[in-house]
Protein backbone atom coordinates (compact mmCIF):
# COMPACT_ATOMS: atom_id res chain seq x y z
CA UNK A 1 -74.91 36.86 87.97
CA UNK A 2 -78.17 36.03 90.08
CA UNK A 3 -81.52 36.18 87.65
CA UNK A 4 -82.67 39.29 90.14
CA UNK A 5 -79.34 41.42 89.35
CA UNK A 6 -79.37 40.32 85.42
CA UNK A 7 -83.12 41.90 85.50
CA UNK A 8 -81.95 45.15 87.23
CA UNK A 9 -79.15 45.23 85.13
CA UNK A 10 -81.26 45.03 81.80
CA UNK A 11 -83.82 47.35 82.74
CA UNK A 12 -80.87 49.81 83.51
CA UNK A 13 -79.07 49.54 80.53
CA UNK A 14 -82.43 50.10 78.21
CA UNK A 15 -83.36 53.23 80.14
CA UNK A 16 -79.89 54.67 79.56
CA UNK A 17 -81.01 53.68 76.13
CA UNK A 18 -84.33 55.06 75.57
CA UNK A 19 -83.26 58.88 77.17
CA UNK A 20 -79.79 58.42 74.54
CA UNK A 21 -77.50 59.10 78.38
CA UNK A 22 -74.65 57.92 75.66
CA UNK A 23 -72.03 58.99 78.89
CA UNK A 24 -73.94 57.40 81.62
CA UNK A 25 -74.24 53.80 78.97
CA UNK A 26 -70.24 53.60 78.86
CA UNK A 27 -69.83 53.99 82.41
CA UNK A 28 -72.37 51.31 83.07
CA UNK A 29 -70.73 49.36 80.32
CA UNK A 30 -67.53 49.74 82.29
CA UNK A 31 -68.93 48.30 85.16
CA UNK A 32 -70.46 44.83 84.00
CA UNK A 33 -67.94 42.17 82.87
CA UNK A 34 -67.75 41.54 79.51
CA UNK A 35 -69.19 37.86 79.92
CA UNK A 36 -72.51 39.42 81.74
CA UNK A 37 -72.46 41.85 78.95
CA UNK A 38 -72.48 39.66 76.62
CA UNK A 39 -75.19 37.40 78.73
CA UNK A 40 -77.17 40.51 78.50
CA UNK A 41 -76.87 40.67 74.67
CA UNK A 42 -79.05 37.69 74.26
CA UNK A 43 -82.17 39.64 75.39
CA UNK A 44 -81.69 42.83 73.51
CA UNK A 45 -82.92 43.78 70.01
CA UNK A 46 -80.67 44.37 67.18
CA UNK A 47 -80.83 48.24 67.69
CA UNK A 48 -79.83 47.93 71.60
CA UNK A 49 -77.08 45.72 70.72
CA UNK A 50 -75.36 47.60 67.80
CA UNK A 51 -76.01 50.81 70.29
CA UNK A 52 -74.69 49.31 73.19
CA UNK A 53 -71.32 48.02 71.05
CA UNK A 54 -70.35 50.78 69.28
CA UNK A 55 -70.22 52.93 73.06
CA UNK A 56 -67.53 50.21 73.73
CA UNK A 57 -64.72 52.85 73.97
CA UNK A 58 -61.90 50.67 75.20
CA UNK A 59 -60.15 48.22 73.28
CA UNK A 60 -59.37 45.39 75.50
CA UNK A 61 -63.02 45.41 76.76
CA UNK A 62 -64.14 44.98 73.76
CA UNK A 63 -62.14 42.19 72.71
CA UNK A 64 -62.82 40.39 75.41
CA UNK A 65 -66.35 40.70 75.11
CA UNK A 66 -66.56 39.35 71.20
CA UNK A 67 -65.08 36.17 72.62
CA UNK A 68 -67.52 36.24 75.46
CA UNK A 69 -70.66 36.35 73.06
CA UNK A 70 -72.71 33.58 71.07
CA UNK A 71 -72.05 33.32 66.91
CA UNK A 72 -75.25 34.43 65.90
CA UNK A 73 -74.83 37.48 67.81
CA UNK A 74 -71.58 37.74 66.97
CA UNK A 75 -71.96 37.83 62.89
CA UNK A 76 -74.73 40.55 63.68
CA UNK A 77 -72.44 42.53 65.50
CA UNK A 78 -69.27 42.57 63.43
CA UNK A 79 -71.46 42.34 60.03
CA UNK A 80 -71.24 46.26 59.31
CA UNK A 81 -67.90 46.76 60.96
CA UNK A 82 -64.80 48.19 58.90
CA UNK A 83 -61.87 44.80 58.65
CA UNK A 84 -59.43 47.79 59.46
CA UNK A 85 -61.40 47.83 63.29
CA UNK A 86 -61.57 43.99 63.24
CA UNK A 87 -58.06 43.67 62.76
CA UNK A 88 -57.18 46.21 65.61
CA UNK A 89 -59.38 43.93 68.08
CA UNK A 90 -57.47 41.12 66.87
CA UNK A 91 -54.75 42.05 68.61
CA UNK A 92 -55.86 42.46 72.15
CA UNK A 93 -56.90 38.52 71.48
CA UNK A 94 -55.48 35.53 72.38
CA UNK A 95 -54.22 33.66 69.21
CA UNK A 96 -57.03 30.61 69.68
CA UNK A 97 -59.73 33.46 70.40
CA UNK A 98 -58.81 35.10 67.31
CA UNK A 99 -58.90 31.81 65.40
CA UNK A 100 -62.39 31.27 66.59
CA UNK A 101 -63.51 34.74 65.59
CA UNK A 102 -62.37 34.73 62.36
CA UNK A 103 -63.77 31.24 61.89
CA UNK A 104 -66.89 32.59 62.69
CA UNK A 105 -67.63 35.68 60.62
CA UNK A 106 -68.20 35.80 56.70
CA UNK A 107 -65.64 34.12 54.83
CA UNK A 108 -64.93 37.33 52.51
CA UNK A 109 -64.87 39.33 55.55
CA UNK A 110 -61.93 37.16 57.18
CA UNK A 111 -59.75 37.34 54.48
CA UNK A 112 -59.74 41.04 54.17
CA UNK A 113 -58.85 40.99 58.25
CA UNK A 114 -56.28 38.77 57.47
CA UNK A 115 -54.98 40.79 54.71
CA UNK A 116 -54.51 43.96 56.82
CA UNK A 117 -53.09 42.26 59.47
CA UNK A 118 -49.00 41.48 59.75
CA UNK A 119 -47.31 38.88 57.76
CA UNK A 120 -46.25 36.84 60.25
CA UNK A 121 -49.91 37.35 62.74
CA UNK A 122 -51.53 36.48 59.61
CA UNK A 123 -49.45 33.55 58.57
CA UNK A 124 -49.69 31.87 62.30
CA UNK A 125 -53.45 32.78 62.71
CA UNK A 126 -54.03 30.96 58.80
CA UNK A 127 -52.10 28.06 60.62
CA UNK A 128 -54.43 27.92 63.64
CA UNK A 129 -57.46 27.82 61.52
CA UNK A 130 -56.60 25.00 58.78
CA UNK A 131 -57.20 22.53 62.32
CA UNK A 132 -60.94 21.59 62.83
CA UNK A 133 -62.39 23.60 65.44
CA UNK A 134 -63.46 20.85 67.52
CA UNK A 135 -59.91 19.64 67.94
CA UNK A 136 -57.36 20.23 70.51
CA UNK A 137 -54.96 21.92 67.07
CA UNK A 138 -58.41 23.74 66.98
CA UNK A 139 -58.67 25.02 70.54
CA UNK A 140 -55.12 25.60 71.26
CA UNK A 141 -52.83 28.52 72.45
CA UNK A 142 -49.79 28.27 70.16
CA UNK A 143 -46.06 28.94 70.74
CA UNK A 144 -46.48 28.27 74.80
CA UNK A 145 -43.41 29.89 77.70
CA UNK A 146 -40.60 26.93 76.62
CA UNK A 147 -37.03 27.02 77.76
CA UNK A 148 -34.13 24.76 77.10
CA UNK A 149 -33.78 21.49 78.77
CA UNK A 150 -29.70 23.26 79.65
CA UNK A 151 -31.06 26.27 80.75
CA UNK A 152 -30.76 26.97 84.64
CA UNK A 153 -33.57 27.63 87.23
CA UNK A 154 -32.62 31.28 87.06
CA UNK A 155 -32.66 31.89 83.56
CA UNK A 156 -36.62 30.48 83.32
CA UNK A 157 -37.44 33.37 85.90
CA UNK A 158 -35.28 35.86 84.27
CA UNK A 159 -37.69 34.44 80.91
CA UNK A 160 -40.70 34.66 83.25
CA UNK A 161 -40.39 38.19 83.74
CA UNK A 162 -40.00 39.25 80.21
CA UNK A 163 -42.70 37.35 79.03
CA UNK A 164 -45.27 39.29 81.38
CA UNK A 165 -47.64 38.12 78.92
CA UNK A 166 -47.70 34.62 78.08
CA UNK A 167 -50.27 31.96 77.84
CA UNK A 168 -51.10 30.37 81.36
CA UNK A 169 -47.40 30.17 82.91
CA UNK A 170 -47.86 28.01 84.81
CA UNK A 171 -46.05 25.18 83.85
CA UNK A 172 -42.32 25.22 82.21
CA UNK A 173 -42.21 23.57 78.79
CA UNK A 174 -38.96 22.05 78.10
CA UNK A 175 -37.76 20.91 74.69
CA UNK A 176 -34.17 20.18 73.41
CA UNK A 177 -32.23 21.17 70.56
CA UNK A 178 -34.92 19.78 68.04
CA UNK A 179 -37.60 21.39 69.58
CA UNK A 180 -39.10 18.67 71.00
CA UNK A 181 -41.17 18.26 74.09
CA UNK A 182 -38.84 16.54 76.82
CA UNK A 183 -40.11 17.34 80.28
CA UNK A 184 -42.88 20.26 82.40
CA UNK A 185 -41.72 22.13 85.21
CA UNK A 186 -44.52 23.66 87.51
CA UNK A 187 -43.50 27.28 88.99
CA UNK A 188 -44.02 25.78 92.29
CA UNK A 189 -41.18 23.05 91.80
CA UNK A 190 -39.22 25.68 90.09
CA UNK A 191 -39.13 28.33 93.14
CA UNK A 192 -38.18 25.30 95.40
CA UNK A 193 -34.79 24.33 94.19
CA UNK A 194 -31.58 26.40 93.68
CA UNK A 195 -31.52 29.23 90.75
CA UNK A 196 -28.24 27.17 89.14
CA UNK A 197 -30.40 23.99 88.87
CA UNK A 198 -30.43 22.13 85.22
CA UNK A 199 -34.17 21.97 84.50
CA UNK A 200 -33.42 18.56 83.05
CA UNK A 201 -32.23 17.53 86.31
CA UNK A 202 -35.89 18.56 87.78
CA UNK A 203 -38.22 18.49 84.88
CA UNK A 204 -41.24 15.62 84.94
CA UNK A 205 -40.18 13.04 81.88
CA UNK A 206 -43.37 11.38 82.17
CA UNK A 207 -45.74 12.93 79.55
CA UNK A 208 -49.07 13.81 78.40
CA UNK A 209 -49.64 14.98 75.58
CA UNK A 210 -52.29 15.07 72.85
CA UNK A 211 -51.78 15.55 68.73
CA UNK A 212 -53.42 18.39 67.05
CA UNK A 213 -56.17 16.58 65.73
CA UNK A 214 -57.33 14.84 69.14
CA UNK A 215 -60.70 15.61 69.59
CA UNK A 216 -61.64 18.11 71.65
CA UNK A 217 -63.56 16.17 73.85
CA UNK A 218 -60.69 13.61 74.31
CA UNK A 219 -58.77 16.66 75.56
CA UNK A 220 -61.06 17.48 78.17
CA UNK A 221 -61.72 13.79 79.15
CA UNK A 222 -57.54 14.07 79.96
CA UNK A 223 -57.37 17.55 81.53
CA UNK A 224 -60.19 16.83 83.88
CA UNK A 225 -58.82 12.71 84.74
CA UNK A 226 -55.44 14.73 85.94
CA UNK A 227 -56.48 17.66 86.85
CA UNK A 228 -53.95 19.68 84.72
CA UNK A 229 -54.10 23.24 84.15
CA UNK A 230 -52.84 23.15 80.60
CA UNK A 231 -52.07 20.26 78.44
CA UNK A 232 -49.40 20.26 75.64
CA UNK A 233 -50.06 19.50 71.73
CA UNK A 234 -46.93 18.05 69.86
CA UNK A 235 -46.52 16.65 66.43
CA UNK A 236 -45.66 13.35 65.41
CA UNK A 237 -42.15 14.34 65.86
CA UNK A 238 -42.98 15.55 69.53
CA UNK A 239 -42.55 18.84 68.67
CA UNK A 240 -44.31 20.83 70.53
CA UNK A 241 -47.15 23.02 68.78
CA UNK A 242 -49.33 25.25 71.49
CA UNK A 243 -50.93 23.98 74.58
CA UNK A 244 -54.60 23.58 75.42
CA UNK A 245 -55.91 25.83 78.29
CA UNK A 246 -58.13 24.74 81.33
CA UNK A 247 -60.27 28.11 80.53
CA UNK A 248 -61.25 26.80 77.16
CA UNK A 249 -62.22 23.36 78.17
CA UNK A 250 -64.35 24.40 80.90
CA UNK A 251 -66.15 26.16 77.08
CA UNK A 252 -65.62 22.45 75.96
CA UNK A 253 -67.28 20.64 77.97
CA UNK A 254 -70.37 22.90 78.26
CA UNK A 255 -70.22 22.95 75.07
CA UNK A 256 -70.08 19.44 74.41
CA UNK A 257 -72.83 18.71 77.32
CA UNK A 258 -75.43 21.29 76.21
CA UNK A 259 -75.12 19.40 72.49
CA UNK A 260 -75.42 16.45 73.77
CA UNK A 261 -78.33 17.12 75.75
CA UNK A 262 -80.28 19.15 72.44
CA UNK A 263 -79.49 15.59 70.36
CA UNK A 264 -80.75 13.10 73.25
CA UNK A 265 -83.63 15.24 73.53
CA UNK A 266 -84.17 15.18 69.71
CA UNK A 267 -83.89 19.04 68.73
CA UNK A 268 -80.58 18.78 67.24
CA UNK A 269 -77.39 20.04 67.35
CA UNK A 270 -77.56 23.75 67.62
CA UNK A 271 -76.15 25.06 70.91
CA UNK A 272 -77.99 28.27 69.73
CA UNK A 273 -81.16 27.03 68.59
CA UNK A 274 -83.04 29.17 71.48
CA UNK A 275 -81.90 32.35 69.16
CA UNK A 276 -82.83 30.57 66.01
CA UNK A 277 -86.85 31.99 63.92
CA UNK A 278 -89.54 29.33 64.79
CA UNK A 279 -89.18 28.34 61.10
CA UNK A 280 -85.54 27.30 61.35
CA UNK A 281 -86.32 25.95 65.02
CA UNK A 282 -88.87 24.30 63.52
CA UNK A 283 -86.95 22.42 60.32
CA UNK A 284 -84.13 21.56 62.63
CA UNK A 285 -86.55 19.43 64.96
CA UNK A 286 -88.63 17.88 62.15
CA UNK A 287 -86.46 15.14 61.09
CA UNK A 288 -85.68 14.04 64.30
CA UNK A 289 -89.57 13.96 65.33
CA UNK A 290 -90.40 12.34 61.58
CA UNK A 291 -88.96 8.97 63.19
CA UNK A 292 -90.58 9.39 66.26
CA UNK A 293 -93.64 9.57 63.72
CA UNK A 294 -92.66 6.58 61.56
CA UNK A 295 -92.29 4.52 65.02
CA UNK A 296 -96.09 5.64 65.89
CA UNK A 297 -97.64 4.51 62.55
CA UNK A 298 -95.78 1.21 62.80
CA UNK A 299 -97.30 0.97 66.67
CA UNK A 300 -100.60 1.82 65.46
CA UNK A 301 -100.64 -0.87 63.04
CA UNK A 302 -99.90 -3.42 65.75
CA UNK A 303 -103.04 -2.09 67.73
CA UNK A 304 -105.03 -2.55 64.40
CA UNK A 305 -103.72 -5.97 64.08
CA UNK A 306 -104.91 -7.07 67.42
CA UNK A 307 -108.57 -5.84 67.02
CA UNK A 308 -110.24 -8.83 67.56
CA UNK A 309 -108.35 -8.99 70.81
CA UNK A 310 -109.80 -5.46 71.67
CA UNK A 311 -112.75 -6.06 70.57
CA UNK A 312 -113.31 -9.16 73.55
CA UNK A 313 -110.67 -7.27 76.12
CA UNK A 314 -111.37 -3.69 75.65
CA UNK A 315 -109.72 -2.92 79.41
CA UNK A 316 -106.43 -3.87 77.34
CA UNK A 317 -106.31 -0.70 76.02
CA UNK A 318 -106.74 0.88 79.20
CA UNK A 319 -103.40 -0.49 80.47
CA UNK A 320 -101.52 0.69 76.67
CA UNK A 321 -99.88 4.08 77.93
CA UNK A 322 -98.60 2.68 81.35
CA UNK A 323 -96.92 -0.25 79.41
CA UNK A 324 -95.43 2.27 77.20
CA UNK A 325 -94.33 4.78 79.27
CA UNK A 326 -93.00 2.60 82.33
CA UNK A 327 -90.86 0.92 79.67
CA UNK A 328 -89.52 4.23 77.77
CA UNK A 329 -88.83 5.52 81.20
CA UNK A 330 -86.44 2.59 82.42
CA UNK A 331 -85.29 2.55 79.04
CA UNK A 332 -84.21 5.93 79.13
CA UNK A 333 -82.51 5.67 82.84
CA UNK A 334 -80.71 2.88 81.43
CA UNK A 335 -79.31 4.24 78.05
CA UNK A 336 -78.60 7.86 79.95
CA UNK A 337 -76.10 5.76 82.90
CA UNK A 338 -74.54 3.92 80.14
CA UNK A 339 -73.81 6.77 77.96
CA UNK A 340 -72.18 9.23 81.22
CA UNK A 341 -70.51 6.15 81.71
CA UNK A 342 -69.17 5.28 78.53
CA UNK A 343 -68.00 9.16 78.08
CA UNK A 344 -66.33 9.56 81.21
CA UNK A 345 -64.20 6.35 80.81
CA UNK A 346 -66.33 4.62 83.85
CA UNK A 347 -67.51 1.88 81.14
CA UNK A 348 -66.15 0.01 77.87
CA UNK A 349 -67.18 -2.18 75.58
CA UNK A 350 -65.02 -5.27 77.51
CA UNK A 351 -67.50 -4.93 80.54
CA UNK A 352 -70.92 -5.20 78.43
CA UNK A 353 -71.57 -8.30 80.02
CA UNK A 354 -71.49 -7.11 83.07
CA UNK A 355 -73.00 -3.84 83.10
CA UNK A 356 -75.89 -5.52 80.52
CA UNK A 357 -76.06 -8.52 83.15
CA UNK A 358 -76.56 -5.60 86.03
CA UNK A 359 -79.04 -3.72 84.34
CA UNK A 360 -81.02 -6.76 83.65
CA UNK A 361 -81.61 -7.46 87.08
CA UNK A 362 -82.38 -4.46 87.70
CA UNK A 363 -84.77 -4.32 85.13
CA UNK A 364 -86.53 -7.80 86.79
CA UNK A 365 -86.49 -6.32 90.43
CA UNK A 366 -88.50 -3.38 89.11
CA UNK A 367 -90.95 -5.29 86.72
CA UNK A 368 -91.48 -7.48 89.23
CA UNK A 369 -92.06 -4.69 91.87
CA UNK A 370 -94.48 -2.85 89.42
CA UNK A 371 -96.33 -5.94 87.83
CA UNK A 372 -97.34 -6.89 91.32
CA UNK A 373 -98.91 -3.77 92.29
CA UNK A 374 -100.61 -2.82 88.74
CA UNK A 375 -102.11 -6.51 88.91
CA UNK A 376 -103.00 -5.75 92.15
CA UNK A 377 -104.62 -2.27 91.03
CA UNK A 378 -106.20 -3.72 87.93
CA UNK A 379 -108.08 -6.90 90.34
CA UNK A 380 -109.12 -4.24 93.16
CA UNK A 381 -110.63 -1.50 90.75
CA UNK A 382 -112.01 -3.57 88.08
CA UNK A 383 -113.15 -6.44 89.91
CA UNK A 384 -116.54 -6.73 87.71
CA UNK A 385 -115.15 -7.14 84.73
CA UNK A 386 -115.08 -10.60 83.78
CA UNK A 387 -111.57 -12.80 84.14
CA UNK A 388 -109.69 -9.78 85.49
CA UNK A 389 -107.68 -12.31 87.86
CA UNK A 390 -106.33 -13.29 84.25
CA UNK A 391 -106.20 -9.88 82.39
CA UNK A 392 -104.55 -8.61 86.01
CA UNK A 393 -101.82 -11.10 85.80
CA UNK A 394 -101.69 -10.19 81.71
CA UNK A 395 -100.79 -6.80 82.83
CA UNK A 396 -98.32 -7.84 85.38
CA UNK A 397 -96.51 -10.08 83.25
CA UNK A 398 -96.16 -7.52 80.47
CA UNK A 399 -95.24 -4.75 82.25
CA UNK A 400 -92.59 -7.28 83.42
CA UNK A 401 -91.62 -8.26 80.62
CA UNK A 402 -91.26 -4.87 79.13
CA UNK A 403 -89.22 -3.32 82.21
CA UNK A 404 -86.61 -6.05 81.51
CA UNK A 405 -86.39 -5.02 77.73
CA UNK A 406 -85.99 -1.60 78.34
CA UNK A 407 -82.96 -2.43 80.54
CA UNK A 408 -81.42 -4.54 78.12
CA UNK A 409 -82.36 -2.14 75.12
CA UNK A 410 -80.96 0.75 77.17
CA UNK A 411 -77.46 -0.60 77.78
CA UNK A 412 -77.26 -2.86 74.70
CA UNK A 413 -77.97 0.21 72.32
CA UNK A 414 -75.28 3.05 73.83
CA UNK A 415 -72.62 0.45 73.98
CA UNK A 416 -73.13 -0.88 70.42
CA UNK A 417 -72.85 2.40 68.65
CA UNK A 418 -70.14 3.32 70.42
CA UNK A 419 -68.63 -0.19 69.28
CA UNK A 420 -69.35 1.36 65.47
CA UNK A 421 -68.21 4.66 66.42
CA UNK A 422 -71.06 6.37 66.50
CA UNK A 423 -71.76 9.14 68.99
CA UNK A 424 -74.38 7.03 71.36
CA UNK A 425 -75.43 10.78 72.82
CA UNK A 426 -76.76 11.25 69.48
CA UNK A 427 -78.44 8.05 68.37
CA UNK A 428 -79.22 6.24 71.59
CA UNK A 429 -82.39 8.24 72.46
CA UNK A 430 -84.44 8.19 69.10
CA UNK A 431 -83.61 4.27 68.64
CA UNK A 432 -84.40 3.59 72.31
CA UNK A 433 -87.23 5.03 73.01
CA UNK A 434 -89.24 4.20 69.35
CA UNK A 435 -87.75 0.15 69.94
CA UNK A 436 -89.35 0.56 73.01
CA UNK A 437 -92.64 1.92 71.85
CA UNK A 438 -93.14 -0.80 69.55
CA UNK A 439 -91.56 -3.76 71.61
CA UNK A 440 -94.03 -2.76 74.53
CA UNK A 441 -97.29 -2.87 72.51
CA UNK A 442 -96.21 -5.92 70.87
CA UNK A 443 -95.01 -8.01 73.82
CA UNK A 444 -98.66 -6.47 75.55
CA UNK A 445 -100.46 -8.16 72.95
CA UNK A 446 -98.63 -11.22 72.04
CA UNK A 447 -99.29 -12.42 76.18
CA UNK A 448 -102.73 -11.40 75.98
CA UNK A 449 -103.28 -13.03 72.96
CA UNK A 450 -101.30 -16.46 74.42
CA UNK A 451 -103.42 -16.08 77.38
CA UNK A 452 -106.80 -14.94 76.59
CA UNK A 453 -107.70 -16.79 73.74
């Protein structure tokens, strides 16, 4: 929805609101799709939302709009509901979305949903949630459309039709008498060959598959590599569990990406940390800026311990933030390549030579390119000051010097975490850029120093 139409739509919705046109609010409702609904839901108050939800009249819409909307808004929503409604919207889910809604509201609250749900819903939906979340067992669509591998061509379609409503159908899953996974069938290669075809005798035998607890991000690395629309999840037996939907990764990996991006840029992990108070914005980001602190005071009492230096040179200082921030931004490029590369399979840990050799030079080419022209700058605009020639070519060299640290800091650090598995989205930016804050005033001063005096 374009930002113009998710205004008009707004401003709609909370005049239909503020004159109580409860009949004219459910048509509306009925005409925005549950996702833009529940877009909309993140810029209403509490009272428009619980207004808005309970003139949800049908069902269906208003499952599919719970699993459209964000978990803080969720809890709010459901918090005053009866389990005995909860349960009924249950069923007009998906077994994974119902996973992830019960996963997400109280605890005491899911088990009296589960309670007044079936046996046998309750038992499978118990199963689904004892996988972590964040796994494929987590994210996936359990007992997928499987046939026989002995079954004919015309016997899957005969399945096809009865089974109007099964999970993505668009691949045949075919197991043998143990249940296990032995070959996939598209519908396309199925409606090409003759109805009294074996599906063994068609069926792809070359696999893959993940295990239920495959991170999820492993599963979308996979899906997106071969393009698949679903991918199966089997035991250690090959049996095969559920399969993992396309529709849910594309969740994944935005998922995935947009906590990525809050823990390179130091603010955590919260995907929903726009819709947290100040105060719990505000706790969440301290620790991560407390060692962006800790790197400052250790910086600052480098500059202390080169006062004497100052004290001759005080044009040094001039030069301080350029040194800095030329390096942290090189630094930065580097580490943010490495780590796309390193989670999209483009890079390993057998190539750090050459990716570390490559970003050196790079490094050089640039310091070189951007020494010459701040020595330049620093001899054309301070030409009075006494020995610039040498404090220009100071300058140069450490602004060099830096550019090339950066590099190898930037690709050294992402690939070395993930060597101790740890997540180098998380941990590359913090030790990056404070190495680099210190490293740059230090190499600044120890030239100067070896130069100047």
């Amino acid at each position: 929805m374009l930002d113009r139409e998710f205004i008009i739509l707004q401003d709609a919705f909370r005049r239909l609101i503020r004159r109580n046109a409860r009949t004219n609010t459910q048509k509306m409702i009925m005409k925005t799709h549950p996702a833009d609904l529940a877009a909309l839901f993140r810029s209403f108050t509490d009272t428009e939302r619980q207004t808005v939800f309970k003139l949800i009249s049908d069902r269906t819409y208003k499952a599919e709009f719970l699993t459209e909307l964000d978990q803080s808004i969720l809890v709010d929503i459901l918090r005053d509901s009866a389990p005995k409604d909860i349960a009924e919207l249950l069923k007009e889910m998906a077994p994974d979305d119902q996973a992830d809604l019960l996963a997400q509201i109280p605890e005491d609250l899911s088990k009296e949903v589960l309670s007044l749900m079936s046996s046998t819903d309750s038992e499978d939906l118990e199963e689904l949630m004892m996988y972590d979340p964040d796994t494929a067992g987590g994210i996936m669509v359990p007992l997928p459309f499987k046939m026989h591998e002995q079954d004919t061509v015309q016997d899957a379609i005969n399945a096809i039709h009865e089974q109007k409503d099964a999970e993505m159908a668009f691949y045949i899953y075919v197991v043998d008498d143990n249940d296990r996974l032995t070959g996939i069938i598209s519908l396309r290669q199925l409606l090409m060959v003759s109805p009294k075809t074996i599906l063994q005798n068609i069926m792809i035998k070359r696999l893959v598959t993940v295990h239920p607890e495959t991170d999820q991000e492993e599963v979308a690395r996979i899906i997106s590599r071969y393009n698949f629309l679903a991918l199966p999840v089997v035991d250690r037996e090959h049996r095969l569990l559920g399969i993992v939907t396309v529709d849910d990764i594309i969740d994944v990996i935005r998922e995935e990406a947009t906590e990525d991006f809050l823990q390179m840029a130091g603010v955590g992990k919260d995907r929903e940390i726009l819709l947290k108070t100040p105060v719990e914005a505000a706790r969440i980001r301290f620790p991560w800026l407390f060692a962006t602190f800790i790197g400052g005071l250790i910086v600052s009492g480098i500059v202390i311990s080169f006062h004497q230096l100052l004290n001759r040179f005080v044009i040094l200082a001039a030069f301080m933030p350029i040194i800095a921030g030329m390096g942290g931004n090189v630094g930065s490029q580097s580490s943010t390549i490495i780590v796309r590369g390193l989670a999209t399979g483009r890079i390993n840990f057998q190539q750090i030579f050459k990716v570390l050799i490559g970003q050196i030079i790079i490094g050089f080419l640039l310091g070189i390119a951007f020494g010459i022209l701040l020595t330049l700058f620093s001899n054309i605009f301070y030409r009075a000051t006494e020995n610039i020639l040498l404090i220009g070519s100071v300058i140069g060299v450490s602004l060099c010097c830096e550019l090339i640290i950066a590099a190898m800091l930037g690709t050294l650090v992402p690939m070395l975490l993930q060597r101790i598995n740890v997540d180098p989205a998380v941990a590359t930016s913090p030790i990056v850029t404070t190495s680099l804050d210190i490293t740059g005033i230090l190499v600044y001063f120890s030239i100067a120093s070896l130069l100047l005096l």
